[in-house]
Protein backbone atom coordinates (compact mmCIF):
# COMPACT_ATOMS: atom_id res chain seq x y z
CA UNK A 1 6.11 20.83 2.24
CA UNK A 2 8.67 21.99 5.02
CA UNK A 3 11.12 18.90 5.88
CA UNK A 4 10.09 19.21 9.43
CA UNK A 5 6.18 17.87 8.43
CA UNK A 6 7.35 15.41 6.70
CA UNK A 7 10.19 14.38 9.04
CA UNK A 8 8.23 14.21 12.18
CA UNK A 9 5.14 12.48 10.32
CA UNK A 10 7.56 9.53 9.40
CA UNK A 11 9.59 9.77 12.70
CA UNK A 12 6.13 9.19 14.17
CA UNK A 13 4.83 6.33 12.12
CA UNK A 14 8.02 4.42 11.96
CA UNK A 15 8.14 4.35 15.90
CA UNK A 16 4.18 3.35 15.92
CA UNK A 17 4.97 0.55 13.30
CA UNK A 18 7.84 -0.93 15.01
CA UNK A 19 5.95 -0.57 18.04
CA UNK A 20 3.19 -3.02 16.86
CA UNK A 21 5.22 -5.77 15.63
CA UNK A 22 7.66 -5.98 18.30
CA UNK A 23 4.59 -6.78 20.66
CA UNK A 24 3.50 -8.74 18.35
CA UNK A 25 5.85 -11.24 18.12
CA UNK A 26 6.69 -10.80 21.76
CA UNK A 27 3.40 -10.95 23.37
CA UNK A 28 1.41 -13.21 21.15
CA UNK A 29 -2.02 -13.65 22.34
CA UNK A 30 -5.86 -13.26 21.73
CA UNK A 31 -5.36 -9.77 21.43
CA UNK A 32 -3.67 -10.49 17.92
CA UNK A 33 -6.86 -11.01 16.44
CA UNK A 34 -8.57 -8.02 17.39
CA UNK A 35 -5.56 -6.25 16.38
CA UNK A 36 -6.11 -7.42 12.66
CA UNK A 37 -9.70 -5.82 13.14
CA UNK A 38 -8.50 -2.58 14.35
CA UNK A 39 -6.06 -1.93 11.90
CA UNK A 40 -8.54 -2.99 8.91
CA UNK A 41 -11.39 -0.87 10.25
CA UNK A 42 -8.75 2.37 10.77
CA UNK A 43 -7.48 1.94 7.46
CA UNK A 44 -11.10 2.35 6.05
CA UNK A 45 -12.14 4.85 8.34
CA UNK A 46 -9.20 7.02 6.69
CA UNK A 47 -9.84 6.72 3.55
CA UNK A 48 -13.46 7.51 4.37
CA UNK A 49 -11.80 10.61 6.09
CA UNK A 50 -10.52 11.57 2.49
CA UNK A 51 -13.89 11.47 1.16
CA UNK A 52 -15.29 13.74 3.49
CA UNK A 53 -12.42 15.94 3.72
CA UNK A 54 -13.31 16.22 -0.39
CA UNK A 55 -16.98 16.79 0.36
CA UNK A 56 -16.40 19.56 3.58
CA UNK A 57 -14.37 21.51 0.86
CA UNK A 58 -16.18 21.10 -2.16
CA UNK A 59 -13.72 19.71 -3.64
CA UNK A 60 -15.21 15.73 -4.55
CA UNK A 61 -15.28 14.93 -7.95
CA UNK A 62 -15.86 11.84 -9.93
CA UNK A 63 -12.47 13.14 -12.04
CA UNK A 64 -10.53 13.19 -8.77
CA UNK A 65 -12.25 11.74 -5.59
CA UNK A 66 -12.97 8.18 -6.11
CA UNK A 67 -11.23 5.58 -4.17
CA UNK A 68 -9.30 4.16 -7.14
CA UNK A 69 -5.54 5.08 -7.02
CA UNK A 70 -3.53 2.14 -5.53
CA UNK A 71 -3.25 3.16 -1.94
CA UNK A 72 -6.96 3.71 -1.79
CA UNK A 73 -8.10 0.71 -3.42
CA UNK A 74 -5.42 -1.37 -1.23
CA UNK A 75 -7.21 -0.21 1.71
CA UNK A 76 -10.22 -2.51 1.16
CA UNK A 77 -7.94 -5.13 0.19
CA UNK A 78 -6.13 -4.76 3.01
CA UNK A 79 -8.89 -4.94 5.42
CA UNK A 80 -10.21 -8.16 3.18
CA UNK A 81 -6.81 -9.56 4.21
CA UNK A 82 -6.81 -8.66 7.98
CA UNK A 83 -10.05 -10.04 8.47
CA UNK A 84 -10.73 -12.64 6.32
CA UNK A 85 -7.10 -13.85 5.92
CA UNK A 86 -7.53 -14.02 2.43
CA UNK A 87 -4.39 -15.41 0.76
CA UNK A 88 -4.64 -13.50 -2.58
CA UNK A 89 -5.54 -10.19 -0.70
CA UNK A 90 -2.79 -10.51 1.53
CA UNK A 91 -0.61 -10.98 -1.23
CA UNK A 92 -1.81 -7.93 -3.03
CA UNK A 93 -1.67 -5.90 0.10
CA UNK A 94 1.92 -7.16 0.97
CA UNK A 95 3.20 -5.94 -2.37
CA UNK A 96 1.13 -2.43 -3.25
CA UNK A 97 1.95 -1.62 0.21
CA UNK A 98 5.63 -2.51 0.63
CA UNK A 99 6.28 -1.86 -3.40
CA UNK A 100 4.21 1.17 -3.68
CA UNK A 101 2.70 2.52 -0.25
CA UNK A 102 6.11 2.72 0.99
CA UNK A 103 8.16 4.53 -1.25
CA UNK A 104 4.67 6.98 -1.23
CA UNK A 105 5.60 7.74 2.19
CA UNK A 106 9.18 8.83 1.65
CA UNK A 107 8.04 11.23 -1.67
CA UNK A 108 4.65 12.33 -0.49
CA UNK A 109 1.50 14.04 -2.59
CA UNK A 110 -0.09 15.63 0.02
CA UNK A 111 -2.14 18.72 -1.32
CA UNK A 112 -1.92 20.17 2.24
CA UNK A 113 0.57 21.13 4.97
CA UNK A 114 0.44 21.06 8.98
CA UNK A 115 -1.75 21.06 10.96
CA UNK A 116 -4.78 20.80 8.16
CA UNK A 117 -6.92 17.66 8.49
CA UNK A 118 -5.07 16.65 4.80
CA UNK A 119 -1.63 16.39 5.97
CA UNK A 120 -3.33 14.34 9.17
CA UNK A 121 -5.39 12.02 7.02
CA UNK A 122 -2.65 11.26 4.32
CA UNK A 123 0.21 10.05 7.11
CA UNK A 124 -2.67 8.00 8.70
CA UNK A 125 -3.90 6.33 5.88
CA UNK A 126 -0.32 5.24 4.43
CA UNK A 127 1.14 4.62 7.82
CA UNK A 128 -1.85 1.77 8.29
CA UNK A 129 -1.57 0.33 4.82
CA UNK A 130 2.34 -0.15 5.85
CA UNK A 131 1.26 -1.49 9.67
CA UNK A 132 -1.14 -3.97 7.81
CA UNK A 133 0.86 -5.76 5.38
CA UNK A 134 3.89 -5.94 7.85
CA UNK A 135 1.00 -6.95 10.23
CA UNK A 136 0.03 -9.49 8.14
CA UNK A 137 3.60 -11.59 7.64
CA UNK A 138 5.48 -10.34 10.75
CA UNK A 139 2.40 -11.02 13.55
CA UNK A 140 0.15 -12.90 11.34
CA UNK A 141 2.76 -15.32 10.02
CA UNK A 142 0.94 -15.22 6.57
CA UNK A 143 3.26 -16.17 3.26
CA UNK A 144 2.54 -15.21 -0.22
CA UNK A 145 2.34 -18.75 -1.89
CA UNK A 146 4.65 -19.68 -5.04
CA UNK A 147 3.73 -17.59 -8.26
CA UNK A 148 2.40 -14.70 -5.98
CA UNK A 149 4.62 -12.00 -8.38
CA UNK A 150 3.15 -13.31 -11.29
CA UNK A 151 -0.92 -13.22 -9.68
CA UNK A 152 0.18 -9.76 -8.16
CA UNK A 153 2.06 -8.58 -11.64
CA UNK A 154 -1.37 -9.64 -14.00
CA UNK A 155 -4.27 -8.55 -11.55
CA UNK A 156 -1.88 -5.09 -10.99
CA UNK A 157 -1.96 -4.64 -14.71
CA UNK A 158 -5.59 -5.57 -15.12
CA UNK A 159 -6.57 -3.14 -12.57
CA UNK A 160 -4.53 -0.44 -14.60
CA UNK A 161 -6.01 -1.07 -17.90
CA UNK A 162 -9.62 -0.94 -16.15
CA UNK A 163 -8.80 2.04 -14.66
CA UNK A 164 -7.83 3.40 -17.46
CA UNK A 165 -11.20 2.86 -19.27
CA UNK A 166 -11.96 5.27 -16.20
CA UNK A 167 -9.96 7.40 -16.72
CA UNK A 168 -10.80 8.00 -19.92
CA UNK A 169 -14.91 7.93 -19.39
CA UNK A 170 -14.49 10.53 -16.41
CA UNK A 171 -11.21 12.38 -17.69
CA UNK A 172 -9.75 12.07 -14.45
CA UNK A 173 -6.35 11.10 -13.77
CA UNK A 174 -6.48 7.86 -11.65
CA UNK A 175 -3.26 5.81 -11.30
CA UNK A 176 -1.64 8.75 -12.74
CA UNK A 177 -2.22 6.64 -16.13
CA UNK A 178 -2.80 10.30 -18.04
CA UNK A 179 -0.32 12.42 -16.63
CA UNK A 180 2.06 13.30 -13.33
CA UNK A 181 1.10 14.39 -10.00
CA UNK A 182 0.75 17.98 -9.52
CA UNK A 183 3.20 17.94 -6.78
CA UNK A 184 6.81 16.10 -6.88
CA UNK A 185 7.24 12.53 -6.51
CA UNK A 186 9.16 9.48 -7.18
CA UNK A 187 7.44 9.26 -10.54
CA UNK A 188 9.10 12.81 -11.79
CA UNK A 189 12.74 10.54 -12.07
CA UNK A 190 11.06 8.14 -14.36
CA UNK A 191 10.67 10.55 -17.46
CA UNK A 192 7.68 11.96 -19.21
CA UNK A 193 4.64 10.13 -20.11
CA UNK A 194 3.99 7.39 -21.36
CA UNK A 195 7.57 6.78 -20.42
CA UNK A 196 7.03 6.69 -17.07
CA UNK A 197 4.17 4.28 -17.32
CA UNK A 198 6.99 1.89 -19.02
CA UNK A 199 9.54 2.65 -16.04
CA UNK A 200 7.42 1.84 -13.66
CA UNK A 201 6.35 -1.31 -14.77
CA UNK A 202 9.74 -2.48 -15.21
CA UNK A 203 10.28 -0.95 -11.78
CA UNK A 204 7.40 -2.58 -9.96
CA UNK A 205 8.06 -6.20 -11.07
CA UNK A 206 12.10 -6.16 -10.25
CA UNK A 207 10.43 -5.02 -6.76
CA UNK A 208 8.03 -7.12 -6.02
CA UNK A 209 10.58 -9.76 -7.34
CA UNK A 210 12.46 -8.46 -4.54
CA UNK A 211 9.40 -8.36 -2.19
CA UNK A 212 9.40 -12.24 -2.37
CA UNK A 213 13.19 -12.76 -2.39
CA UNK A 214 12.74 -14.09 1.49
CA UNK A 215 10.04 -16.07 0.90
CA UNK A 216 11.30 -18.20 -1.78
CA UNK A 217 14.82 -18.61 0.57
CA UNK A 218 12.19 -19.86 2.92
CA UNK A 219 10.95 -22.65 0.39
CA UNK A 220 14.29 -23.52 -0.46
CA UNK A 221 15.67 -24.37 3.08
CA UNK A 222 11.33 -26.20 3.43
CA UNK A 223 12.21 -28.73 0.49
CA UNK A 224 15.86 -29.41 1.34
CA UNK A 225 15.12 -30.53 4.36
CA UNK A 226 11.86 -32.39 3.44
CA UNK A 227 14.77 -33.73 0.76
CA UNK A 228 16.99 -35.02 3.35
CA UNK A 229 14.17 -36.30 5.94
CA UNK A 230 13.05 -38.63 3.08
């Protein structure tokens, strides 16, 4: 991918993002709500944009096409969280997003280039999965609740050992649990597999670790001062 595509495409969503949560916490209103409902019906409507992206190519396949790498899974979780306010599915969404999502967006596997519907769909669907789960603590004012790391850490690696009963049913490569992307990411600085698999565990917890770092400053100061009022 030219630098330009992916410059611009980040330049873009950063400026969108920011956008959002500055009115947010400026111009709190009604309109908060519906916002929530927006953003968890746009992120679904993208990924159902992949999907028939796959199928107006011919390209769907149960090996390839099914919604079960992170980002696409955290895009019904997401919208769980936006709309129902769901405590564990903001949590998840606040850490695959920020811990994984993220990081996507700076080393992006897009398997297309400007202006093709890919390129559009891919900047779309990670830019909202990054808008929600800011969304969710900035505007929202939700909070993962103590031991969120370790409920996000177990169901993350429950998910990947399910997935990786599909993977190995459908011989696809969800998760990346079998081998690397075809195009360059993050993941090529980790090693070769399995290695990477390790590296990135290790990686993900000292991250989401991180993730909660200003929450659990937040708790402190909360039972000091209960402390001192009693």
């Amino acid at each position: 991918m030219p630098p330009w595509e992916h410059v611009i495409a980040i330049t873009v969503t950063a400026v969108i993002i920011t956008a959002v949560l500055v009115a947010g916490r400026r111009r709190p209103g009604r309109w908060i709500g519906a916002g929530a409902v927006v953003i968890a019906v746009a992120v679904v409507l993208s990924e159902a944009g992949w999907w028939v992206i796959n199928l107006a190519n011919g390209t769907w396949t149960v090996q390839y096409s099914l919604p079960l790498h992170i980002c696409e899974a955290g895009c019904f979780i997401l919208a769980a969280a936006l709309v129902w306010r769901s405590r564990f599915a903001m949590e998840m969404s606040y850490f695959w997003a920020l811990g994984g999502t993220l990081p996507g967006l700076f080393t992006p596997d897009v398997p297309g280039h400007f202006p093709m519907p890919v390129y559009f769909q891919y900047y779309l669907e990670h830019g909202l999965l990054v808008l929600g789960a800011f969304y969710l603590v900035v505007v929202l004012r939700m909070r993962p609740a103590p031991g969120a790391v370790k409920r996000v850490s177990a169901a993350t690696a429950l998910y990947a050992v399910v997935i990786g009963g599909v993977d190995y049913v459908t011989g696809g490569n969800y998760l990346f649990l079998r081998s690397l992307p075809p195009t360059r990411t993050f993941l090529d600085y980790m090693g070769p597999w399995p290695w990477y698999i390790v590296t990135l565990t290790v990686l993900a917890l000292v991250i989401f670790t991180l993730l909660y770092l200003p929450f659990r400053g937040r708790e402190a100061t909360q039972q000091l001062s209960a402390a001192r009022a009693s």
